[in-house]
PDB file of N, CA and C in Angstrom:
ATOM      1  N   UNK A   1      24.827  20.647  23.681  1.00  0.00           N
ATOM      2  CA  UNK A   1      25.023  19.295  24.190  1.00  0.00           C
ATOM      3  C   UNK A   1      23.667  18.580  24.256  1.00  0.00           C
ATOM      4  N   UNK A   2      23.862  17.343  23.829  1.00  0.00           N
ATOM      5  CA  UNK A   2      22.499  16.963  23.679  1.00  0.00           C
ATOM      6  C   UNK A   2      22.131  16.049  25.339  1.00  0.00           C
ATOM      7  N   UNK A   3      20.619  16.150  25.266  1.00  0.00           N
ATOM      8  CA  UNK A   3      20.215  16.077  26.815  1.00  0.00           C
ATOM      9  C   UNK A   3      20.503  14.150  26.632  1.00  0.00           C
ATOM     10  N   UNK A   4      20.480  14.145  28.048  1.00  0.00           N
ATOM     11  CA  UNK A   4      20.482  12.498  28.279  1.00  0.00           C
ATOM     12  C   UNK A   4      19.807  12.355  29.526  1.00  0.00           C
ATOM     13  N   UNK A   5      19.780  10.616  29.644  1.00  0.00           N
ATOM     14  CA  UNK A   5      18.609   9.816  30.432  1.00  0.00           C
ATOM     15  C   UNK A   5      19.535   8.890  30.891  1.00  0.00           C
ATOM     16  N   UNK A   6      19.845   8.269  32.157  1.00  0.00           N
ATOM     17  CA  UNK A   6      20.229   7.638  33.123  1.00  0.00           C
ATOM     18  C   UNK A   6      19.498   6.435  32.828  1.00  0.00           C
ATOM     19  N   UNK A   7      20.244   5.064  32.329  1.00  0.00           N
ATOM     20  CA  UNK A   7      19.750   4.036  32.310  1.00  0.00           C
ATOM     21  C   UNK A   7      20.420   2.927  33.645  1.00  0.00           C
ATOM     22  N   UNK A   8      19.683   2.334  34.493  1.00  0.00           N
ATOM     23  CA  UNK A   8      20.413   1.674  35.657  1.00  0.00           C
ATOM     24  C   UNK A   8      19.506  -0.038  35.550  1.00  0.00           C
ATOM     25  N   UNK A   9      20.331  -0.761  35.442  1.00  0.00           N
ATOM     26  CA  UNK A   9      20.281  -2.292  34.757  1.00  0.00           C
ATOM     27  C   UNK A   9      21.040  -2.811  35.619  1.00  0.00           C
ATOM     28  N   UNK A  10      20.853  -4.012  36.257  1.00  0.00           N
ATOM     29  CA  UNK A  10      21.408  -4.913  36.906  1.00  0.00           C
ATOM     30  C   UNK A  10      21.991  -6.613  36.298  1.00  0.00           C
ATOM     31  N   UNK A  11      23.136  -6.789  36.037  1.00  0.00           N
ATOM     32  CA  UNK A  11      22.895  -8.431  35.214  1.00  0.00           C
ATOM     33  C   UNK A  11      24.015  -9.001  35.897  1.00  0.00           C
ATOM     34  N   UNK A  12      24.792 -10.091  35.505  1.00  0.00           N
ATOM     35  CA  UNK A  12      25.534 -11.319  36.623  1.00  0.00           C
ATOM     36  C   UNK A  12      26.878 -10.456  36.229  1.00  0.00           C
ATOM     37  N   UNK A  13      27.648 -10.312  37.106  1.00  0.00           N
ATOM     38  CA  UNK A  13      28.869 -10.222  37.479  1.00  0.00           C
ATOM     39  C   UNK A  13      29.661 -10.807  36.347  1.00  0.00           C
ATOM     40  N   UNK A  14      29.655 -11.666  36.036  1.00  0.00           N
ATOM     41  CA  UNK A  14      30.328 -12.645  35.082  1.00  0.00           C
ATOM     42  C   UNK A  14      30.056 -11.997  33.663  1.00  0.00           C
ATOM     43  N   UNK A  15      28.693 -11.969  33.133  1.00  0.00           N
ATOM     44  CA  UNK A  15      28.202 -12.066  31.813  1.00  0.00           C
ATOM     45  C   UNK A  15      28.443 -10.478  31.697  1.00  0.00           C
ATOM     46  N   UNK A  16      28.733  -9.766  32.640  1.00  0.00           N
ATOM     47  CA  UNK A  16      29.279  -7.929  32.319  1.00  0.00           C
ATOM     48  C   UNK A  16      30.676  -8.014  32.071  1.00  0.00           C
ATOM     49  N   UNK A  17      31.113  -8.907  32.996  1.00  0.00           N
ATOM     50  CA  UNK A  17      32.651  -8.906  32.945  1.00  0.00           C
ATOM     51  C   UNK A  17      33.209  -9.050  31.581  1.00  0.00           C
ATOM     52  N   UNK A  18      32.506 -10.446  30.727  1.00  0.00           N
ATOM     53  CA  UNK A  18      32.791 -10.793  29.556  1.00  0.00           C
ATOM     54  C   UNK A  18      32.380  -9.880  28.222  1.00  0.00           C
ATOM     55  N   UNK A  19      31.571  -9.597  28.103  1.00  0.00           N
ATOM     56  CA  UNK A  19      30.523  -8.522  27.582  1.00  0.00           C
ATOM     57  C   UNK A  19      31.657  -7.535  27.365  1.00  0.00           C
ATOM     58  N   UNK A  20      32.026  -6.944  28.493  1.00  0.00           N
ATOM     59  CA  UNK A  20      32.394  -5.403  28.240  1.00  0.00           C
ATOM     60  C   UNK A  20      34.092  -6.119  27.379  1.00  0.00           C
ATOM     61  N   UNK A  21      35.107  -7.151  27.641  1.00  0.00           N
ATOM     62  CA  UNK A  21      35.627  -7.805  27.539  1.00  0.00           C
ATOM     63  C   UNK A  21      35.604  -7.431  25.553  1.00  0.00           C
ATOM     64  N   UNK A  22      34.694  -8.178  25.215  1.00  0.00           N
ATOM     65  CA  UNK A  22      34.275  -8.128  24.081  1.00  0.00           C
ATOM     66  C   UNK A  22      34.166  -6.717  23.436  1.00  0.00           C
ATOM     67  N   UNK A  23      33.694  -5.724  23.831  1.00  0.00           N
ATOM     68  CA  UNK A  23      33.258  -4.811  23.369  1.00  0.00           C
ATOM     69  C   UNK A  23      34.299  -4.159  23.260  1.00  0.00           C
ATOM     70  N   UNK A  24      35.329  -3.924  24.348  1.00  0.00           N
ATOM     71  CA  UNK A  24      36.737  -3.675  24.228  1.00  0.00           C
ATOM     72  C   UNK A  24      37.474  -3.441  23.291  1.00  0.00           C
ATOM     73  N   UNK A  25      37.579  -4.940  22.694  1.00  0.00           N
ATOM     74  CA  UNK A  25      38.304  -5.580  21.454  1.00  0.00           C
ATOM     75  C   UNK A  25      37.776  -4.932  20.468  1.00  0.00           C
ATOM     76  N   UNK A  26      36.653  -4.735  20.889  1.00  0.00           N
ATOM     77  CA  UNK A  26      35.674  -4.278  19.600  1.00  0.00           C
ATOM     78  C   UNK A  26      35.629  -2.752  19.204  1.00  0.00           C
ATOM     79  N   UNK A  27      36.588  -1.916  20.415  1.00  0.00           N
ATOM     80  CA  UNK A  27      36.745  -0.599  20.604  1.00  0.00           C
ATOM     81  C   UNK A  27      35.451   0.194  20.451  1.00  0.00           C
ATOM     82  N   UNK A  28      34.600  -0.205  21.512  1.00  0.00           N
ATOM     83  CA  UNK A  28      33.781   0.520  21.851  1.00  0.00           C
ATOM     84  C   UNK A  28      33.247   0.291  23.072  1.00  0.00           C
ATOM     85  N   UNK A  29      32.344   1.374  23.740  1.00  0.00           N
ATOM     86  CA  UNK A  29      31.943   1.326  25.542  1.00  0.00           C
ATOM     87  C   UNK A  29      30.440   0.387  25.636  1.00  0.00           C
ATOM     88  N   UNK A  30      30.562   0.508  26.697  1.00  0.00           N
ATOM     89  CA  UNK A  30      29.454  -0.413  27.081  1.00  0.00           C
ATOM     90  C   UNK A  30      28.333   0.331  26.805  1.00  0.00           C
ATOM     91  N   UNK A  31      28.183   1.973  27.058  1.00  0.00           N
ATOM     92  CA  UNK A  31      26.948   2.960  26.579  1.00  0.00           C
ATOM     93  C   UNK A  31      26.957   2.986  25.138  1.00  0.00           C
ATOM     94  N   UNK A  32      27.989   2.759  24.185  1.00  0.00           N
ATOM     95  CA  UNK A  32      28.212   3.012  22.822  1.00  0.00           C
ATOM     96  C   UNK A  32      27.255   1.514  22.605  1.00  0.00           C
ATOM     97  N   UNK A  33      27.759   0.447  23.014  1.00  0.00           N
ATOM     98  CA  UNK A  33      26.440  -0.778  22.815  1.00  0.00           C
ATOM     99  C   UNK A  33      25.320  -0.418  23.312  1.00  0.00           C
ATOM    100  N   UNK A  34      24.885   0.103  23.794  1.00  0.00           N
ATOM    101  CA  UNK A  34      23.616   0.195  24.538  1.00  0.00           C
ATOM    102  C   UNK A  34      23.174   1.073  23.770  1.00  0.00           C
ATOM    103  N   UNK A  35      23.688   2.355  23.112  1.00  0.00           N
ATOM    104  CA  UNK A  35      22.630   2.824  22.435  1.00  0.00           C
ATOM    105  C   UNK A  35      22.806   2.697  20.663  1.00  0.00           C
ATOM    106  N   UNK A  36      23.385   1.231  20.443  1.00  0.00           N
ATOM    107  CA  UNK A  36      23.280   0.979  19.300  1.00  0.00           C
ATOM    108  C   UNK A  36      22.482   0.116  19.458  1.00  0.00           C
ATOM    109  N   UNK A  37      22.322  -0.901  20.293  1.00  0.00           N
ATOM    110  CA  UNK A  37      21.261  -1.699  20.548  1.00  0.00           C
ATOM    111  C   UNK A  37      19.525  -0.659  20.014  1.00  0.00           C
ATOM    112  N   UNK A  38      19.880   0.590  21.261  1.00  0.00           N
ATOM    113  CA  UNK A  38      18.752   0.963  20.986  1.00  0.00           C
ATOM    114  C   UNK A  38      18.147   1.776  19.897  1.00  0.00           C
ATOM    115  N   UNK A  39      19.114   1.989  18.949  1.00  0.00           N
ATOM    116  CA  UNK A  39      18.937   3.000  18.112  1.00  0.00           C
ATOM    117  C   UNK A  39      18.380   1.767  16.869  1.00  0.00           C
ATOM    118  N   UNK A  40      18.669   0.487  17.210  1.00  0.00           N
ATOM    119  CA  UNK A  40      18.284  -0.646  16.088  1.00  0.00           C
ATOM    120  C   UNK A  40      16.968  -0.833  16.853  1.00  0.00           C
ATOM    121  N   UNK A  41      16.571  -0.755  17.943  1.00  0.00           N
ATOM    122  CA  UNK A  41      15.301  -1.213  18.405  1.00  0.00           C
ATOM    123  C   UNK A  41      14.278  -0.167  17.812  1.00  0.00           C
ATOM    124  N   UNK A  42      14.579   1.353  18.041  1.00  0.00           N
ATOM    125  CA  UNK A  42      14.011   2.029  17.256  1.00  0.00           C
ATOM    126  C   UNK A  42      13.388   2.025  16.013  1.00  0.00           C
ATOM    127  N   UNK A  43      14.544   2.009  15.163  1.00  0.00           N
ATOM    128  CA  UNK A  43      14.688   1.721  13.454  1.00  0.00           C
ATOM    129  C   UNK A  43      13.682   0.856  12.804  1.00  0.00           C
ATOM    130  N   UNK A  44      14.268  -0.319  13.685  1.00  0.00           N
ATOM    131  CA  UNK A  44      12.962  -2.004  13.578  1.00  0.00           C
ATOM    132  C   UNK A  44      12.028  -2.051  14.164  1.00  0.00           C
ATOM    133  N   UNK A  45      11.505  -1.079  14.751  1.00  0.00           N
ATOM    134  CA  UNK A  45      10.291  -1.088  15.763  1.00  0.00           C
ATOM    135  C   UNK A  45      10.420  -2.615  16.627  1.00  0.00           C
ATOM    136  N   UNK A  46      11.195  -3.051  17.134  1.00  0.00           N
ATOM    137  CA  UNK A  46      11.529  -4.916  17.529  1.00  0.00           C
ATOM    138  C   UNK A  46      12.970  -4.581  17.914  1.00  0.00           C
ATOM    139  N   UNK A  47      12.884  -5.947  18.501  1.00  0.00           N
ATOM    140  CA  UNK A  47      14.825  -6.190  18.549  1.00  0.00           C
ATOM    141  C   UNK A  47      15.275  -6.645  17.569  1.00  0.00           C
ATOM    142  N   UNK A  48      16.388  -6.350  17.628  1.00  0.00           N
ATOM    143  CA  UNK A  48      16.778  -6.516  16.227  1.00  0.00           C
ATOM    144  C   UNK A  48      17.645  -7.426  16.071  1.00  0.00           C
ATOM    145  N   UNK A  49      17.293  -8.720  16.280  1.00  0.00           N
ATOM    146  CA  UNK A  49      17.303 -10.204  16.212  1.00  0.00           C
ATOM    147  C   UNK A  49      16.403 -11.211  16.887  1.00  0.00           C
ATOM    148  N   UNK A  50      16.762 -12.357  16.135  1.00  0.00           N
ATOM    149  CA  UNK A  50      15.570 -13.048  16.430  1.00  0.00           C
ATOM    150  C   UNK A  50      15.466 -13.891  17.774  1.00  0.00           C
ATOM    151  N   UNK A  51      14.445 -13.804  18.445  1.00  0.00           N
ATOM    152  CA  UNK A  51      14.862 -14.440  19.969  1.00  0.00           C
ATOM    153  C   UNK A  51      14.064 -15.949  19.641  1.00  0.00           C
ATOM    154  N   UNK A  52      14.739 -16.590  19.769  1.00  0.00           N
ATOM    155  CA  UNK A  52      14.230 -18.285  20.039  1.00  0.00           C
ATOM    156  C   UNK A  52      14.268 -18.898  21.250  1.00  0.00           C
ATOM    157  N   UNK A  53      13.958 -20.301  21.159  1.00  0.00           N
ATOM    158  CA  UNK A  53      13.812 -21.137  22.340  1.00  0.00           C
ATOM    159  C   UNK A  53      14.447 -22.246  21.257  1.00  0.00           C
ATOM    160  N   UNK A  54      15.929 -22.845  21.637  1.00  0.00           N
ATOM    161  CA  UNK A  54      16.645 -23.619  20.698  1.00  0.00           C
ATOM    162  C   UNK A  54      15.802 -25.090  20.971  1.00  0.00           C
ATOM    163  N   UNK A  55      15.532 -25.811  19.762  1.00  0.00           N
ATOM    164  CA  UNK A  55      15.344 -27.100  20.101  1.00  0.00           C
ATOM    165  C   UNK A  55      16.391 -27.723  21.309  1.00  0.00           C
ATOM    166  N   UNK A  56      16.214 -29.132  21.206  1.00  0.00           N
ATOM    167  CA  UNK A  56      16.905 -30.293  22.316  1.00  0.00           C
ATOM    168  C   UNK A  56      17.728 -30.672  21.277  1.00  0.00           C
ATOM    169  N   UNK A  57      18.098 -30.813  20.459  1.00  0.00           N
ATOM    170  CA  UNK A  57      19.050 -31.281  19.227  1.00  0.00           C
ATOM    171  C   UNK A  57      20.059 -29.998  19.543  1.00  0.00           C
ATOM    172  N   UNK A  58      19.824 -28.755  19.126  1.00  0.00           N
ATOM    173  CA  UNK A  58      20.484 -27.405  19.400  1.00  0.00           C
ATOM    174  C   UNK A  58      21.469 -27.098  20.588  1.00  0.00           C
ATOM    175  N   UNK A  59      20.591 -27.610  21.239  1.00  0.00           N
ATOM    176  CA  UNK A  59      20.643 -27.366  22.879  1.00  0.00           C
ATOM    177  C   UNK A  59      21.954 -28.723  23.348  1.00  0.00           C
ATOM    178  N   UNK A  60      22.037 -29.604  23.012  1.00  0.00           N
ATOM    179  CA  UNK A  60      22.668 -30.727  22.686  1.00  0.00           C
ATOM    180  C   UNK A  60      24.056 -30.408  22.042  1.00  0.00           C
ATOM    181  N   UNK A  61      23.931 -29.709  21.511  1.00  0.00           N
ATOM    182  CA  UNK A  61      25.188 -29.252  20.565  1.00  0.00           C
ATOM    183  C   UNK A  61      25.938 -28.260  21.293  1.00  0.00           C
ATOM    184  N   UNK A  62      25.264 -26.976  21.889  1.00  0.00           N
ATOM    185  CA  UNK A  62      25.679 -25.994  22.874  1.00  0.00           C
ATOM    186  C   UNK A  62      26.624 -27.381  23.551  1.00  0.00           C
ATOM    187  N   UNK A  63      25.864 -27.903  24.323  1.00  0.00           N
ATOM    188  CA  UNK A  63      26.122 -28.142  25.901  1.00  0.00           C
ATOM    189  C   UNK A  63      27.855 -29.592  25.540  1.00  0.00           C
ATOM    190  N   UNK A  64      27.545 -30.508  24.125  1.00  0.00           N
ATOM    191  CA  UNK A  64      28.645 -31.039  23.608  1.00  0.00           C
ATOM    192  C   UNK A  64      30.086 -29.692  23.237  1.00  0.00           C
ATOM    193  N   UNK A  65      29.603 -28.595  22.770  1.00  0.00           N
ATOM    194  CA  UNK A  65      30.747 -28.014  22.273  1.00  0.00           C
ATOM    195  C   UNK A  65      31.343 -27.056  23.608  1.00  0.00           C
ATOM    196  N   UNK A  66      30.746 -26.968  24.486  1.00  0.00           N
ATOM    197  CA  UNK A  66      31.352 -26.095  25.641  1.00  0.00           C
ATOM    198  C   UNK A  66      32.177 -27.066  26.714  1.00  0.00           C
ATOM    199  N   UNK A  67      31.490 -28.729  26.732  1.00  0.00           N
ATOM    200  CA  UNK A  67      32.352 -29.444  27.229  1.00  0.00           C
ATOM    201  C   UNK A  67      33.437 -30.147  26.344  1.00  0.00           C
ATOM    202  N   UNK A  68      33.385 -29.675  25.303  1.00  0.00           N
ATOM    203  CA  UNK A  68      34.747 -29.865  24.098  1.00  0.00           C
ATOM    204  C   UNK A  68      34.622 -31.245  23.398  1.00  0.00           C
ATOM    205  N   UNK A  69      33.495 -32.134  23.439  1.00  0.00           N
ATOM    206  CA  UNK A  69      33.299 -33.305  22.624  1.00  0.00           C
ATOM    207  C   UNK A  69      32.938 -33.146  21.433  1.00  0.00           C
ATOM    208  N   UNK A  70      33.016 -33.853  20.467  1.00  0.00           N
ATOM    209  CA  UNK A  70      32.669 -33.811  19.415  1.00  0.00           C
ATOM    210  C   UNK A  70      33.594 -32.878  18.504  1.00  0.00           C
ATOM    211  N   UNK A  71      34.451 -32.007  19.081  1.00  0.00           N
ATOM    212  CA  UNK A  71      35.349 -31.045  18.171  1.00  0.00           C
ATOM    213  C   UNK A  71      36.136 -31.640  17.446  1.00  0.00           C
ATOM    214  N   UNK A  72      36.280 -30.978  16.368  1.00  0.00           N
ATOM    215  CA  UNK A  72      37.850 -31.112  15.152  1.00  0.00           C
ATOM    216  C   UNK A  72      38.648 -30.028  15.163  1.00  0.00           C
ATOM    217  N   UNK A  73      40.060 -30.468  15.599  1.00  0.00           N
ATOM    218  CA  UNK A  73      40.796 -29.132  15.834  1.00  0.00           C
ATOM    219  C   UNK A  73      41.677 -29.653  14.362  1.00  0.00           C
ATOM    220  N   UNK A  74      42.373 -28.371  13.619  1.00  0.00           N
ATOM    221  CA  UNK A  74      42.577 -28.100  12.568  1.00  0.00           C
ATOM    222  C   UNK A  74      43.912 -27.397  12.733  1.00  0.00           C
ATOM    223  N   UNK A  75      45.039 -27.848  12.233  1.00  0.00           N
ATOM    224  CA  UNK A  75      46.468 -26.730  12.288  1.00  0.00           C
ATOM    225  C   UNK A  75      45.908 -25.629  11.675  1.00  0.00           C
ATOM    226  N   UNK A  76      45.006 -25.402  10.873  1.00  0.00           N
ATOM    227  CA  UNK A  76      44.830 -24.002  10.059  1.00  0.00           C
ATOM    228  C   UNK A  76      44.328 -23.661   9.294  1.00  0.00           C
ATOM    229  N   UNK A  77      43.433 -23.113   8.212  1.00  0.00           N
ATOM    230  CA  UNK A  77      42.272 -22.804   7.612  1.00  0.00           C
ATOM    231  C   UNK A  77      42.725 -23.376   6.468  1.00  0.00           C
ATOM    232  N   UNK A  78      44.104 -23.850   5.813  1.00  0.00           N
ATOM    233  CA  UNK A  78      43.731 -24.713   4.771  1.00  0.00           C
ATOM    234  C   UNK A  78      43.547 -25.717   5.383  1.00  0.00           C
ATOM    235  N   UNK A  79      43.730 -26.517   6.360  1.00  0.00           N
ATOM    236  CA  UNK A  79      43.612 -28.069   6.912  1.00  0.00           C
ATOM    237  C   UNK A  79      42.121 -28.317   6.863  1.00  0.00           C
ATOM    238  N   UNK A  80      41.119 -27.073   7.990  1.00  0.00           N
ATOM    239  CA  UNK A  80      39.964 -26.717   7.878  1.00  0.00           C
ATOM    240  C   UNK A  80      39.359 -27.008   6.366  1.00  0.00           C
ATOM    241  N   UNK A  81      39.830 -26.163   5.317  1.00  0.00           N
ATOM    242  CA  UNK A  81      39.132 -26.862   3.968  1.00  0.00           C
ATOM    243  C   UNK A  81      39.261 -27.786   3.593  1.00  0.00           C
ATOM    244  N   UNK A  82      40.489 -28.370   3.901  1.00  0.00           N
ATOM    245  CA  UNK A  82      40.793 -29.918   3.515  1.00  0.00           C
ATOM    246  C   UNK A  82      39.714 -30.547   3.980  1.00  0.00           C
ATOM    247  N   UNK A  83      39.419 -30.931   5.028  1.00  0.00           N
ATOM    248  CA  UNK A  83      38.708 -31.889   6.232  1.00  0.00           C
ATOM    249  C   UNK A  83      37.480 -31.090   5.755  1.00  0.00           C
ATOM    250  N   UNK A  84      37.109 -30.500   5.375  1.00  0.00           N
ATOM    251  CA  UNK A  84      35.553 -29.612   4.899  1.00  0.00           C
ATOM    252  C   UNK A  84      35.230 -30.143   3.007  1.00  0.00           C
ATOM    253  N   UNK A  85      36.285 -30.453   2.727  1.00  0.00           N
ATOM    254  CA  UNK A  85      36.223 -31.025   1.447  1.00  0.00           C
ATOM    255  C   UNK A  85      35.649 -29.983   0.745  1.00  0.00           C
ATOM    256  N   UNK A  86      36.188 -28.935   1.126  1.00  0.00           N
ATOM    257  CA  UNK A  86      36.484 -27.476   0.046  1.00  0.00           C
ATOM    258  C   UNK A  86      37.491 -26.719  -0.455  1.00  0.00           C
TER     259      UNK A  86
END
């Protein structure tokens, strides 16, 4: 059996709730993310994506699409290409 290490992390109530939520669906545990996370941190010597600071244009767009302005809702992925003019 291979040895292990006790990792203890604290984050919001909410953003675990959803998280594990996700991972679920995704049929896998919250330790199964955690040490794929870390097994890519390894690999890449880095994280293994890129961390930014989004512009105010970016940031603008977040904060329009979570309060639902600006959306196009679509009956369905051909309507979607239609209105995409593809």
């Amino acid at each position: 059996m291979a040895r292990t290490a006790m990792i203890n992390a604290r984050t919001e109530r909410e953003l675990k709730k959803e998280v594990e939520e996700i991972l679920k669906s995704l049929g896998i545990s919250t330790t199964e993310a955690i040490n794929i996370f870390f097994r890519q941190v390894k690999l890449r010597r880095g994280l293994p994506f890129p961390v930014e600071i989004p512009n105010e244009e970016t940031i603008a767009v977040f904060r329009d699409s979570e309060e639902g302005k600006g959306l196009t809702e679509c009956k369905d992925a051909d309507d979607m290409f239609k209105r995409l003019g593809v």
